[in-house]
PDB file of N, CA and C in Angstrom:
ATOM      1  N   UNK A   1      13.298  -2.114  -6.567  1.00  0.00           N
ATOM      2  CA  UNK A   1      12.874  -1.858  -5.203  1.00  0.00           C
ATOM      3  C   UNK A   1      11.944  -0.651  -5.192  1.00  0.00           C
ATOM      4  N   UNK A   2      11.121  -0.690  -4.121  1.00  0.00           N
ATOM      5  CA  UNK A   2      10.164   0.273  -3.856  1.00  0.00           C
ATOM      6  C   UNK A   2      10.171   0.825  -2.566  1.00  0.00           C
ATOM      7  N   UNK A   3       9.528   1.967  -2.127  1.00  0.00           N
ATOM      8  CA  UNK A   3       9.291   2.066  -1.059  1.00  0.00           C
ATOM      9  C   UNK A   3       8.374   2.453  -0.742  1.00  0.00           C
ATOM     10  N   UNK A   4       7.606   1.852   0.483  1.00  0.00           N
ATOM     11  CA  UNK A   4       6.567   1.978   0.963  1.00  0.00           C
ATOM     12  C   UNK A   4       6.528   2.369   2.371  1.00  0.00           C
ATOM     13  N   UNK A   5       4.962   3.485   2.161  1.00  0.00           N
ATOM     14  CA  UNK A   5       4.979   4.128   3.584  1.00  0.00           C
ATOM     15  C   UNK A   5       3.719   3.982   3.446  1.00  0.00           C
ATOM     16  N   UNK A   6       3.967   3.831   5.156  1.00  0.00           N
ATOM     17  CA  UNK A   6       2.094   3.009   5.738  1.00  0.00           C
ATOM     18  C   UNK A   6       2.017   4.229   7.414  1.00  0.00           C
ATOM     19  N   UNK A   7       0.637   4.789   6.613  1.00  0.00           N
ATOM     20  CA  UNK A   7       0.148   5.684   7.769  1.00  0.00           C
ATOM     21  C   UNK A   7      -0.686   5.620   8.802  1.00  0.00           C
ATOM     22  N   UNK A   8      -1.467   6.298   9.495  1.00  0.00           N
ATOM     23  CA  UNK A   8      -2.289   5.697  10.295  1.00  0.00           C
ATOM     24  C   UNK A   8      -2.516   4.759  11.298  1.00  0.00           C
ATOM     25  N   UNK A   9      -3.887   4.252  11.059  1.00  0.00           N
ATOM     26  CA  UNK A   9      -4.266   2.974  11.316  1.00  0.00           C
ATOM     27  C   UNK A   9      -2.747   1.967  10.765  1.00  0.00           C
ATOM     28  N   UNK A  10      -2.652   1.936   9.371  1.00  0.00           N
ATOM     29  CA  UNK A  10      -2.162   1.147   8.862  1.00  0.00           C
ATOM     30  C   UNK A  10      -0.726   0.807   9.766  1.00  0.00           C
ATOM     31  N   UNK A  11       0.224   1.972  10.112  1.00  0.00           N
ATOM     32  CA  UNK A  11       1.282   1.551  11.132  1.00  0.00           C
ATOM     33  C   UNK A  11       1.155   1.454  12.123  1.00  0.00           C
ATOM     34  N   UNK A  12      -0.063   1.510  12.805  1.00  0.00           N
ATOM     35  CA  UNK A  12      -0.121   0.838  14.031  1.00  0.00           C
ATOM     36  C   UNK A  12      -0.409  -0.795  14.133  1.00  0.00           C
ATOM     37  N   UNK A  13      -1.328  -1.340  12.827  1.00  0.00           N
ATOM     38  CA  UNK A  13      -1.730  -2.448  12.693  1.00  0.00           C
ATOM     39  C   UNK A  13      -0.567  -3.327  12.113  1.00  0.00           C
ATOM     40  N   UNK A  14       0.256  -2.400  11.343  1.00  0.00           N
ATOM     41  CA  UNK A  14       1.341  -3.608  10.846  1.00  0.00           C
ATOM     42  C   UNK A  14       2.295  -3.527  11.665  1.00  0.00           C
ATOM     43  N   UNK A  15       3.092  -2.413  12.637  1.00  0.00           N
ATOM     44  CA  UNK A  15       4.183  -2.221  13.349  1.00  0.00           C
ATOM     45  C   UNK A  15       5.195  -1.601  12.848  1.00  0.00           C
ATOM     46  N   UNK A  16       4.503  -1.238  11.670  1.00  0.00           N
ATOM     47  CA  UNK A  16       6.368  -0.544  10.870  1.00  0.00           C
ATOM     48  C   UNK A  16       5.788   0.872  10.134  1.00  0.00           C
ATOM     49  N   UNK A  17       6.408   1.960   9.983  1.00  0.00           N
ATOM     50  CA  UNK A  17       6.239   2.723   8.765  1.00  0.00           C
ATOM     51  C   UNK A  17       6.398   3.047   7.840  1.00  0.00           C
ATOM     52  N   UNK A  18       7.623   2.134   7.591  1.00  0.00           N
ATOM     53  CA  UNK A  18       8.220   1.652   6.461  1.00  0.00           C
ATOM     54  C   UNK A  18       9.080   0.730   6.167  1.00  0.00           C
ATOM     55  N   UNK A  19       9.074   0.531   4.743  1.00  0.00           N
ATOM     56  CA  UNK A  19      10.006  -0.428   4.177  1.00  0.00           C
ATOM     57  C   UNK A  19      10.402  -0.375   2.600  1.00  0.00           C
ATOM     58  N   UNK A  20      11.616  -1.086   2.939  1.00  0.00           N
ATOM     59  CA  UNK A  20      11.599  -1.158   0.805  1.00  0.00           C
ATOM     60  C   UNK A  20      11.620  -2.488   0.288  1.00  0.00           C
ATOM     61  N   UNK A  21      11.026  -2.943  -0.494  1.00  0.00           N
ATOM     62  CA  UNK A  21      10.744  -4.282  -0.695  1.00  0.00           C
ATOM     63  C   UNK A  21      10.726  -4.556  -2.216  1.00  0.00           C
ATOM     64  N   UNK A  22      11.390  -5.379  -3.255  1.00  0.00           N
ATOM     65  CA  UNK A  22      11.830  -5.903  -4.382  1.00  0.00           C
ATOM     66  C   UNK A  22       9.975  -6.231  -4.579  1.00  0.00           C
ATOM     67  N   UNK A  23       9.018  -6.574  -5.467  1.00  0.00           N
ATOM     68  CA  UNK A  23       8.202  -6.626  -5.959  1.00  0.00           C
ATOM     69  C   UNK A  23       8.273  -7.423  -6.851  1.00  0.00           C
ATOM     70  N   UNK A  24       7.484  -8.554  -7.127  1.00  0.00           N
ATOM     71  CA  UNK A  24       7.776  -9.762  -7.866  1.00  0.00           C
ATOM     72  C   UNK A  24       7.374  -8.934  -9.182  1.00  0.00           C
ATOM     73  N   UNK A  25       7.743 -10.079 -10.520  1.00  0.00           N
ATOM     74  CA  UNK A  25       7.718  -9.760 -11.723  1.00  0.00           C
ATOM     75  C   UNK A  25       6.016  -9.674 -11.537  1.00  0.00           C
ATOM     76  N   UNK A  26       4.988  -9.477 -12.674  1.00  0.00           N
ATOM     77  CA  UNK A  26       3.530  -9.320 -12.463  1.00  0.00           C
ATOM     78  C   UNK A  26       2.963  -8.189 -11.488  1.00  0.00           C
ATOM     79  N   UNK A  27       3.325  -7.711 -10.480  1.00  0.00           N
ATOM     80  CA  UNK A  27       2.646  -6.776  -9.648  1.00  0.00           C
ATOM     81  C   UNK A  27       3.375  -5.599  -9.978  1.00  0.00           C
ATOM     82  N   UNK A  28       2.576  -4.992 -11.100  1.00  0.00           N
ATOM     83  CA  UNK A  28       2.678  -3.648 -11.762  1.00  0.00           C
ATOM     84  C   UNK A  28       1.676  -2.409 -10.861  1.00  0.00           C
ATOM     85  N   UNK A  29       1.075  -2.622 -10.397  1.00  0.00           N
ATOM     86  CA  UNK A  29      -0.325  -1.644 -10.208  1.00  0.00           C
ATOM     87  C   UNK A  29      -0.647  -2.017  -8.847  1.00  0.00           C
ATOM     88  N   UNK A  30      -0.858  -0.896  -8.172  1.00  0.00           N
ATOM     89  CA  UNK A  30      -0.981  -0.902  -6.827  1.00  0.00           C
ATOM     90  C   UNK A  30      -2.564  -1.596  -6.256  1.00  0.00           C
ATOM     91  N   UNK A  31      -3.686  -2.152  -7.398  1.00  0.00           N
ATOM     92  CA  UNK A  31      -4.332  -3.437  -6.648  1.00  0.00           C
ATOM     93  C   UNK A  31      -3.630  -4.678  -6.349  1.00  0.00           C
ATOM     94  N   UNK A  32      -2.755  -5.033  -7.270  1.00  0.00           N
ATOM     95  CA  UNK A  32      -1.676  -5.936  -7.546  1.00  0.00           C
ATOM     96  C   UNK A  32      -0.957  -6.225  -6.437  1.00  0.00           C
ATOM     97  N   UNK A  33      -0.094  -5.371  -6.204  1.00  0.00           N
ATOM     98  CA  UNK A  33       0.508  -4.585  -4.818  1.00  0.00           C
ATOM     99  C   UNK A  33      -0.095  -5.387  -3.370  1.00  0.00           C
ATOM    100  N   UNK A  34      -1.481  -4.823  -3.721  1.00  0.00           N
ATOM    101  CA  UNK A  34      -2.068  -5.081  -2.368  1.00  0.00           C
ATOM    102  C   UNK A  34      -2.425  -6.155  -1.816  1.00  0.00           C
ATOM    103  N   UNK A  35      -2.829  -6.804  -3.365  1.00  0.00           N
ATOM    104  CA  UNK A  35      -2.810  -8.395  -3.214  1.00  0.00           C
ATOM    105  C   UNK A  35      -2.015  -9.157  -2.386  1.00  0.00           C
ATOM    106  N   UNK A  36      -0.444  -8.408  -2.987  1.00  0.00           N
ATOM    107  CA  UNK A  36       0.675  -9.353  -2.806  1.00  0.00           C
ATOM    108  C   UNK A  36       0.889  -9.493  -1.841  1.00  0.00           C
ATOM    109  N   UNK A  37       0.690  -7.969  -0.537  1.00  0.00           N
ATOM    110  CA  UNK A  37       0.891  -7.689   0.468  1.00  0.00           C
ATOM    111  C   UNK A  37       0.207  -7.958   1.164  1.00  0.00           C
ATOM    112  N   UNK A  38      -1.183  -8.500   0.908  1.00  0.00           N
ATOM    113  CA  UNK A  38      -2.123  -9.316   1.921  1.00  0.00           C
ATOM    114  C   UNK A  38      -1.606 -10.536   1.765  1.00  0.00           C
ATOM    115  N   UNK A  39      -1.108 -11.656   1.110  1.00  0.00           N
ATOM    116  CA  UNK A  39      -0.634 -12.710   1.205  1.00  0.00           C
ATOM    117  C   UNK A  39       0.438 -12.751   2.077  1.00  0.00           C
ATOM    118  N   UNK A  40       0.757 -11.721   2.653  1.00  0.00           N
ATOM    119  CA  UNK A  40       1.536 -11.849   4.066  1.00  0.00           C
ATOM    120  C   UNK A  40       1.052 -12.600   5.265  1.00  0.00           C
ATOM    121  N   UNK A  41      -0.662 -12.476   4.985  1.00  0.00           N
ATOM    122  CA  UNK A  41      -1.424 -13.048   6.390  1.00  0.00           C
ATOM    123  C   UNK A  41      -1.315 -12.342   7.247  1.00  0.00           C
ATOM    124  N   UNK A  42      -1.801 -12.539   8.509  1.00  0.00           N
ATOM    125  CA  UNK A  42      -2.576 -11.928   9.533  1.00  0.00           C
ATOM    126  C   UNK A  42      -2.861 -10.115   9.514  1.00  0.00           C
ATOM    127  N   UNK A  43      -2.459  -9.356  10.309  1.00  0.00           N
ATOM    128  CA  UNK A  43      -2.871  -7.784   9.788  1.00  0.00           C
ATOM    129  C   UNK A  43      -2.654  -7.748   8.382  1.00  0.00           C
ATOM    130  N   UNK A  44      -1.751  -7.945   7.544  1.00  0.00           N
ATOM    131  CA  UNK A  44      -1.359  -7.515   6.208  1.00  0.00           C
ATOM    132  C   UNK A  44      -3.190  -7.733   5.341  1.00  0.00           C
ATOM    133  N   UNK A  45      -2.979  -8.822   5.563  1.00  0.00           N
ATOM    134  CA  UNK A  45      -4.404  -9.729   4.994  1.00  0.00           C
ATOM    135  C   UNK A  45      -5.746  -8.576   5.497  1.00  0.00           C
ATOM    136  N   UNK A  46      -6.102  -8.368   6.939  1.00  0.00           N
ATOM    137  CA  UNK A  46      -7.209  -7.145   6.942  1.00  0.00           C
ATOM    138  C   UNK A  46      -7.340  -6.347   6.490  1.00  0.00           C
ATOM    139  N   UNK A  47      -5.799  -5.960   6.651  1.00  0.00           N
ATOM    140  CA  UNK A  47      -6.004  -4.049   5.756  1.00  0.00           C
ATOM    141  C   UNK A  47      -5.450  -4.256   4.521  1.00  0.00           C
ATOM    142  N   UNK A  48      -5.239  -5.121   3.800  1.00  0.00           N
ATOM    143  CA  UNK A  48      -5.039  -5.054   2.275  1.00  0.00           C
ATOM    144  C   UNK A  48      -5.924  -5.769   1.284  1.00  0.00           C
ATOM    145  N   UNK A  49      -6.897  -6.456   2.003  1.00  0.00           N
ATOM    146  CA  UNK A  49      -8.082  -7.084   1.075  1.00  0.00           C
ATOM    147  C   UNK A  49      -8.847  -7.015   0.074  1.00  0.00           C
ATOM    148  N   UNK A  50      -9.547  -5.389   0.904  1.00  0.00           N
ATOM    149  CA  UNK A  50     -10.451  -4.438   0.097  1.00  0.00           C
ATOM    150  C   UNK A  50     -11.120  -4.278   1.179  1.00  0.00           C
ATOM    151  N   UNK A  51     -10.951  -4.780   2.556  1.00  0.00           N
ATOM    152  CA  UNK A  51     -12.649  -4.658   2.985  1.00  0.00           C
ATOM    153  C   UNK A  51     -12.651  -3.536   4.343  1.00  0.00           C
ATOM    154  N   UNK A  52     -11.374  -3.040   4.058  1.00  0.00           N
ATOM    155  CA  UNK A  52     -10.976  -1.501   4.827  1.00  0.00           C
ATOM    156  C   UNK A  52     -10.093  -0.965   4.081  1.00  0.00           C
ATOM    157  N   UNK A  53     -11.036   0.314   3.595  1.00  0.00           N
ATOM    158  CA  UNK A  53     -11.031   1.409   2.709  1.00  0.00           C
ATOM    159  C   UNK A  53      -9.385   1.728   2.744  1.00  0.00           C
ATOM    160  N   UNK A  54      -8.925   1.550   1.661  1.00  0.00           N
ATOM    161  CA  UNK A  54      -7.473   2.350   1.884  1.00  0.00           C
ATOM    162  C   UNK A  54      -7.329   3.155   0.703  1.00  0.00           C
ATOM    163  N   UNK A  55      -6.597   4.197   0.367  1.00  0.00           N
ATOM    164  CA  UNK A  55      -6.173   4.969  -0.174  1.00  0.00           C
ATOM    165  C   UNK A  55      -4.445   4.844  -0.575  1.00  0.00           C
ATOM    166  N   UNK A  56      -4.031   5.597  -1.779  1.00  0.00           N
ATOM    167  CA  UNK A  56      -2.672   4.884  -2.390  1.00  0.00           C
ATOM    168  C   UNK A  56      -2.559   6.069  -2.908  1.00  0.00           C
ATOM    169  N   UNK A  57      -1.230   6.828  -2.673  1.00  0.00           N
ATOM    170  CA  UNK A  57      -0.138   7.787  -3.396  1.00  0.00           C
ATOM    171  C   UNK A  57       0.826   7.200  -3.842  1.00  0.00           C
ATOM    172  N   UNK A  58       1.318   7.770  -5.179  1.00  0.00           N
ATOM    173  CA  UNK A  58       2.945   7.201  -5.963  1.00  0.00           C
ATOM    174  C   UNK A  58       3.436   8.581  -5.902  1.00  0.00           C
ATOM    175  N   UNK A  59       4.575   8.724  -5.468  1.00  0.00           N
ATOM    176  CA  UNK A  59       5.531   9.745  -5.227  1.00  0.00           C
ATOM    177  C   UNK A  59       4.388  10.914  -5.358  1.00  0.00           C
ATOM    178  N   UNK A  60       3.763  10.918  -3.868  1.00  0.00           N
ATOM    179  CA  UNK A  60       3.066  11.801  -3.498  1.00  0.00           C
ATOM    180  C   UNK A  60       2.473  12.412  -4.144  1.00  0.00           C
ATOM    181  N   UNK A  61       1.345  11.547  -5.363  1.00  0.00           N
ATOM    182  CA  UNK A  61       0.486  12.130  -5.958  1.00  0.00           C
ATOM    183  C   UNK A  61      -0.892  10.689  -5.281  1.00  0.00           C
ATOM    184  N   UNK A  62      -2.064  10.930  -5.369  1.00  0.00           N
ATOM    185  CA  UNK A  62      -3.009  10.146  -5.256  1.00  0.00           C
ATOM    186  C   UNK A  62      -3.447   9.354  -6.322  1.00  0.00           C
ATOM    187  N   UNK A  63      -3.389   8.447  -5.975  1.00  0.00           N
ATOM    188  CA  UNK A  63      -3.853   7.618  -7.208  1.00  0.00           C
ATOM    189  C   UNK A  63      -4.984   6.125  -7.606  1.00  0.00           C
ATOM    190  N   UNK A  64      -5.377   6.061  -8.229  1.00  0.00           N
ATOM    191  CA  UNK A  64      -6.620   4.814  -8.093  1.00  0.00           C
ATOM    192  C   UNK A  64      -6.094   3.442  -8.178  1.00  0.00           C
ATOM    193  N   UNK A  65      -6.654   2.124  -8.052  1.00  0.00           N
ATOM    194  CA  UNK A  65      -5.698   0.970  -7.228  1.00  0.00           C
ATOM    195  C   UNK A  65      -5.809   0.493  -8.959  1.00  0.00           C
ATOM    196  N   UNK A  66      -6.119   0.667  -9.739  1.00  0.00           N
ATOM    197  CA  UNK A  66      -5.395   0.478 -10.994  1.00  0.00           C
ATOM    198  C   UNK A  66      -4.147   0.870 -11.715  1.00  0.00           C
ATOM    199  N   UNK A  67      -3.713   2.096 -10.815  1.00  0.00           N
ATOM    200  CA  UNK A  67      -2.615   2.689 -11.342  1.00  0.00           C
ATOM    201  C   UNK A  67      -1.247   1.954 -11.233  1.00  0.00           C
ATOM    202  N   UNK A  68      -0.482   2.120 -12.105  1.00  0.00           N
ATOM    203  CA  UNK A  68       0.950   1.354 -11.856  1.00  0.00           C
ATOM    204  C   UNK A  68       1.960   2.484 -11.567  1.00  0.00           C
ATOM    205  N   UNK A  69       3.336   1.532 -11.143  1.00  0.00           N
ATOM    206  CA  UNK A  69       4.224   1.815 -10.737  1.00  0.00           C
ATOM    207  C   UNK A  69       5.332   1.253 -11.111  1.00  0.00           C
ATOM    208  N   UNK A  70       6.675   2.187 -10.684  1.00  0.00           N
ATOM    209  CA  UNK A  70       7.697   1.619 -11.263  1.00  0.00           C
ATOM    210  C   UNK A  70       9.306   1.608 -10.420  1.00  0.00           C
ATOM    211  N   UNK A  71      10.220   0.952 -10.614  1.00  0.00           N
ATOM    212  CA  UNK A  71      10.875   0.845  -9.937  1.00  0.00           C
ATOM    213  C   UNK A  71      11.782   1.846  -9.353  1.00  0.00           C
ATOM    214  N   UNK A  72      11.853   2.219  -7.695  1.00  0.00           N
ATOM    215  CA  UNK A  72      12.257   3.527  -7.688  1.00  0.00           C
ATOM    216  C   UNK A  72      11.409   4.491  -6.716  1.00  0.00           C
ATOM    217  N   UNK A  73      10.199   3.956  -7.338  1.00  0.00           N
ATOM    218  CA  UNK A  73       9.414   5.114  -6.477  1.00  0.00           C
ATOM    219  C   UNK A  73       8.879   5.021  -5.018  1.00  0.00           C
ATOM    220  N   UNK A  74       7.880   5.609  -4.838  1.00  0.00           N
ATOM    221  CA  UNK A  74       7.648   5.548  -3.337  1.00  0.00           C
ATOM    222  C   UNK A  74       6.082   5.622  -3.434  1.00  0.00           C
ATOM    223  N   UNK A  75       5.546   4.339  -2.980  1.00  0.00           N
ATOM    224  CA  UNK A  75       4.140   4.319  -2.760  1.00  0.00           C
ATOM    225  C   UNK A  75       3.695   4.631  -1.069  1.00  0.00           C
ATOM    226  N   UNK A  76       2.947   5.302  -0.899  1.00  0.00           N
ATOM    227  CA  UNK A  76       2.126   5.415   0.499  1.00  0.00           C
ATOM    228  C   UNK A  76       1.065   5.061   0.785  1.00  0.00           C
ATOM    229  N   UNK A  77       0.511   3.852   1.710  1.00  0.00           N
ATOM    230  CA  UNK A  77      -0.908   3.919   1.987  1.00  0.00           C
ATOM    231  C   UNK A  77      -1.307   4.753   3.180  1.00  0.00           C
ATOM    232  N   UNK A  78      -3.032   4.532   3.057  1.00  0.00           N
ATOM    233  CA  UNK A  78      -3.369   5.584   4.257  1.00  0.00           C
ATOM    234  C   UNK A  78      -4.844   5.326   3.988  1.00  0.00           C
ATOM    235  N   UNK A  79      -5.655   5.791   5.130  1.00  0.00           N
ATOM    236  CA  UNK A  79      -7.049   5.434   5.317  1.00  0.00           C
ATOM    237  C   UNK A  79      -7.362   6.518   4.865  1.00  0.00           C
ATOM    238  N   UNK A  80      -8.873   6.705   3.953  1.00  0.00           N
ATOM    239  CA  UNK A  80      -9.284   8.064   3.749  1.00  0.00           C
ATOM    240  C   UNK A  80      -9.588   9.070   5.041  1.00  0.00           C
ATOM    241  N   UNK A  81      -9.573  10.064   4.748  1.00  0.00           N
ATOM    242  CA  UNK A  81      -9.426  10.913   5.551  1.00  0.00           C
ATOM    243  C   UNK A  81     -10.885  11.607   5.699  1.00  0.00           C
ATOM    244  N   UNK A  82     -11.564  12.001   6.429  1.00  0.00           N
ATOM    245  CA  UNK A  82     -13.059  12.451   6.331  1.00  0.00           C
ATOM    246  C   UNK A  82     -12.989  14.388   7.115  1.00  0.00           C
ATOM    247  N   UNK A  83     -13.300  15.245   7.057  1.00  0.00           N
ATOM    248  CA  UNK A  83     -13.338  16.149   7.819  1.00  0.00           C
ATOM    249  C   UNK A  83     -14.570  16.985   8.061  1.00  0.00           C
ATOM    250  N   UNK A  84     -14.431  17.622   8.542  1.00  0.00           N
ATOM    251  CA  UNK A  84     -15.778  18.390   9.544  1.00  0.00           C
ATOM    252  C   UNK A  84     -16.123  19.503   9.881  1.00  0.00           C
TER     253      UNK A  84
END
């Protein structure tokens, strides 16, 4: 099991801010991940595609959508952040 926290945009569009969810065998790495989690359909599918920018922490470090993960931890998405 994992847990996942969705910020932003992202919990307003899905309705939740979290969850913990078992992760099939194969989805090691948080592009993987995102895949899986757009095959949810409707919002899941917009914001997990690729085609709105998201950003990915593993136990609150930042990390690139190649990176893997492991059972236990805590992934977060979130929209990049821009400032001014």
């Amino acid at each position: 099991m994992v847990k996942l926290l969705y910020f932003a945009r992202l919990r307003e569009a899905l309705g939740t801010s979290e969850e913990e969810i078992a992760v099939p065998d194969g989805v090691t790495d948080i592009q993987r991940l995102m895949a899986w989690l757009a095959q949810r359909g409707g919002a899941w599918q917009e914001e997990f595609t690729g085609c709105r920018p998201l950003r990915a922490a593993v136990n609150q470090e930042l990390v690139g959508n190649t990176s893997g993960f492991h059972d236990g931890d805590e992934i977060a998405f979130f929209p990049p952040v821009t400032g001014g």
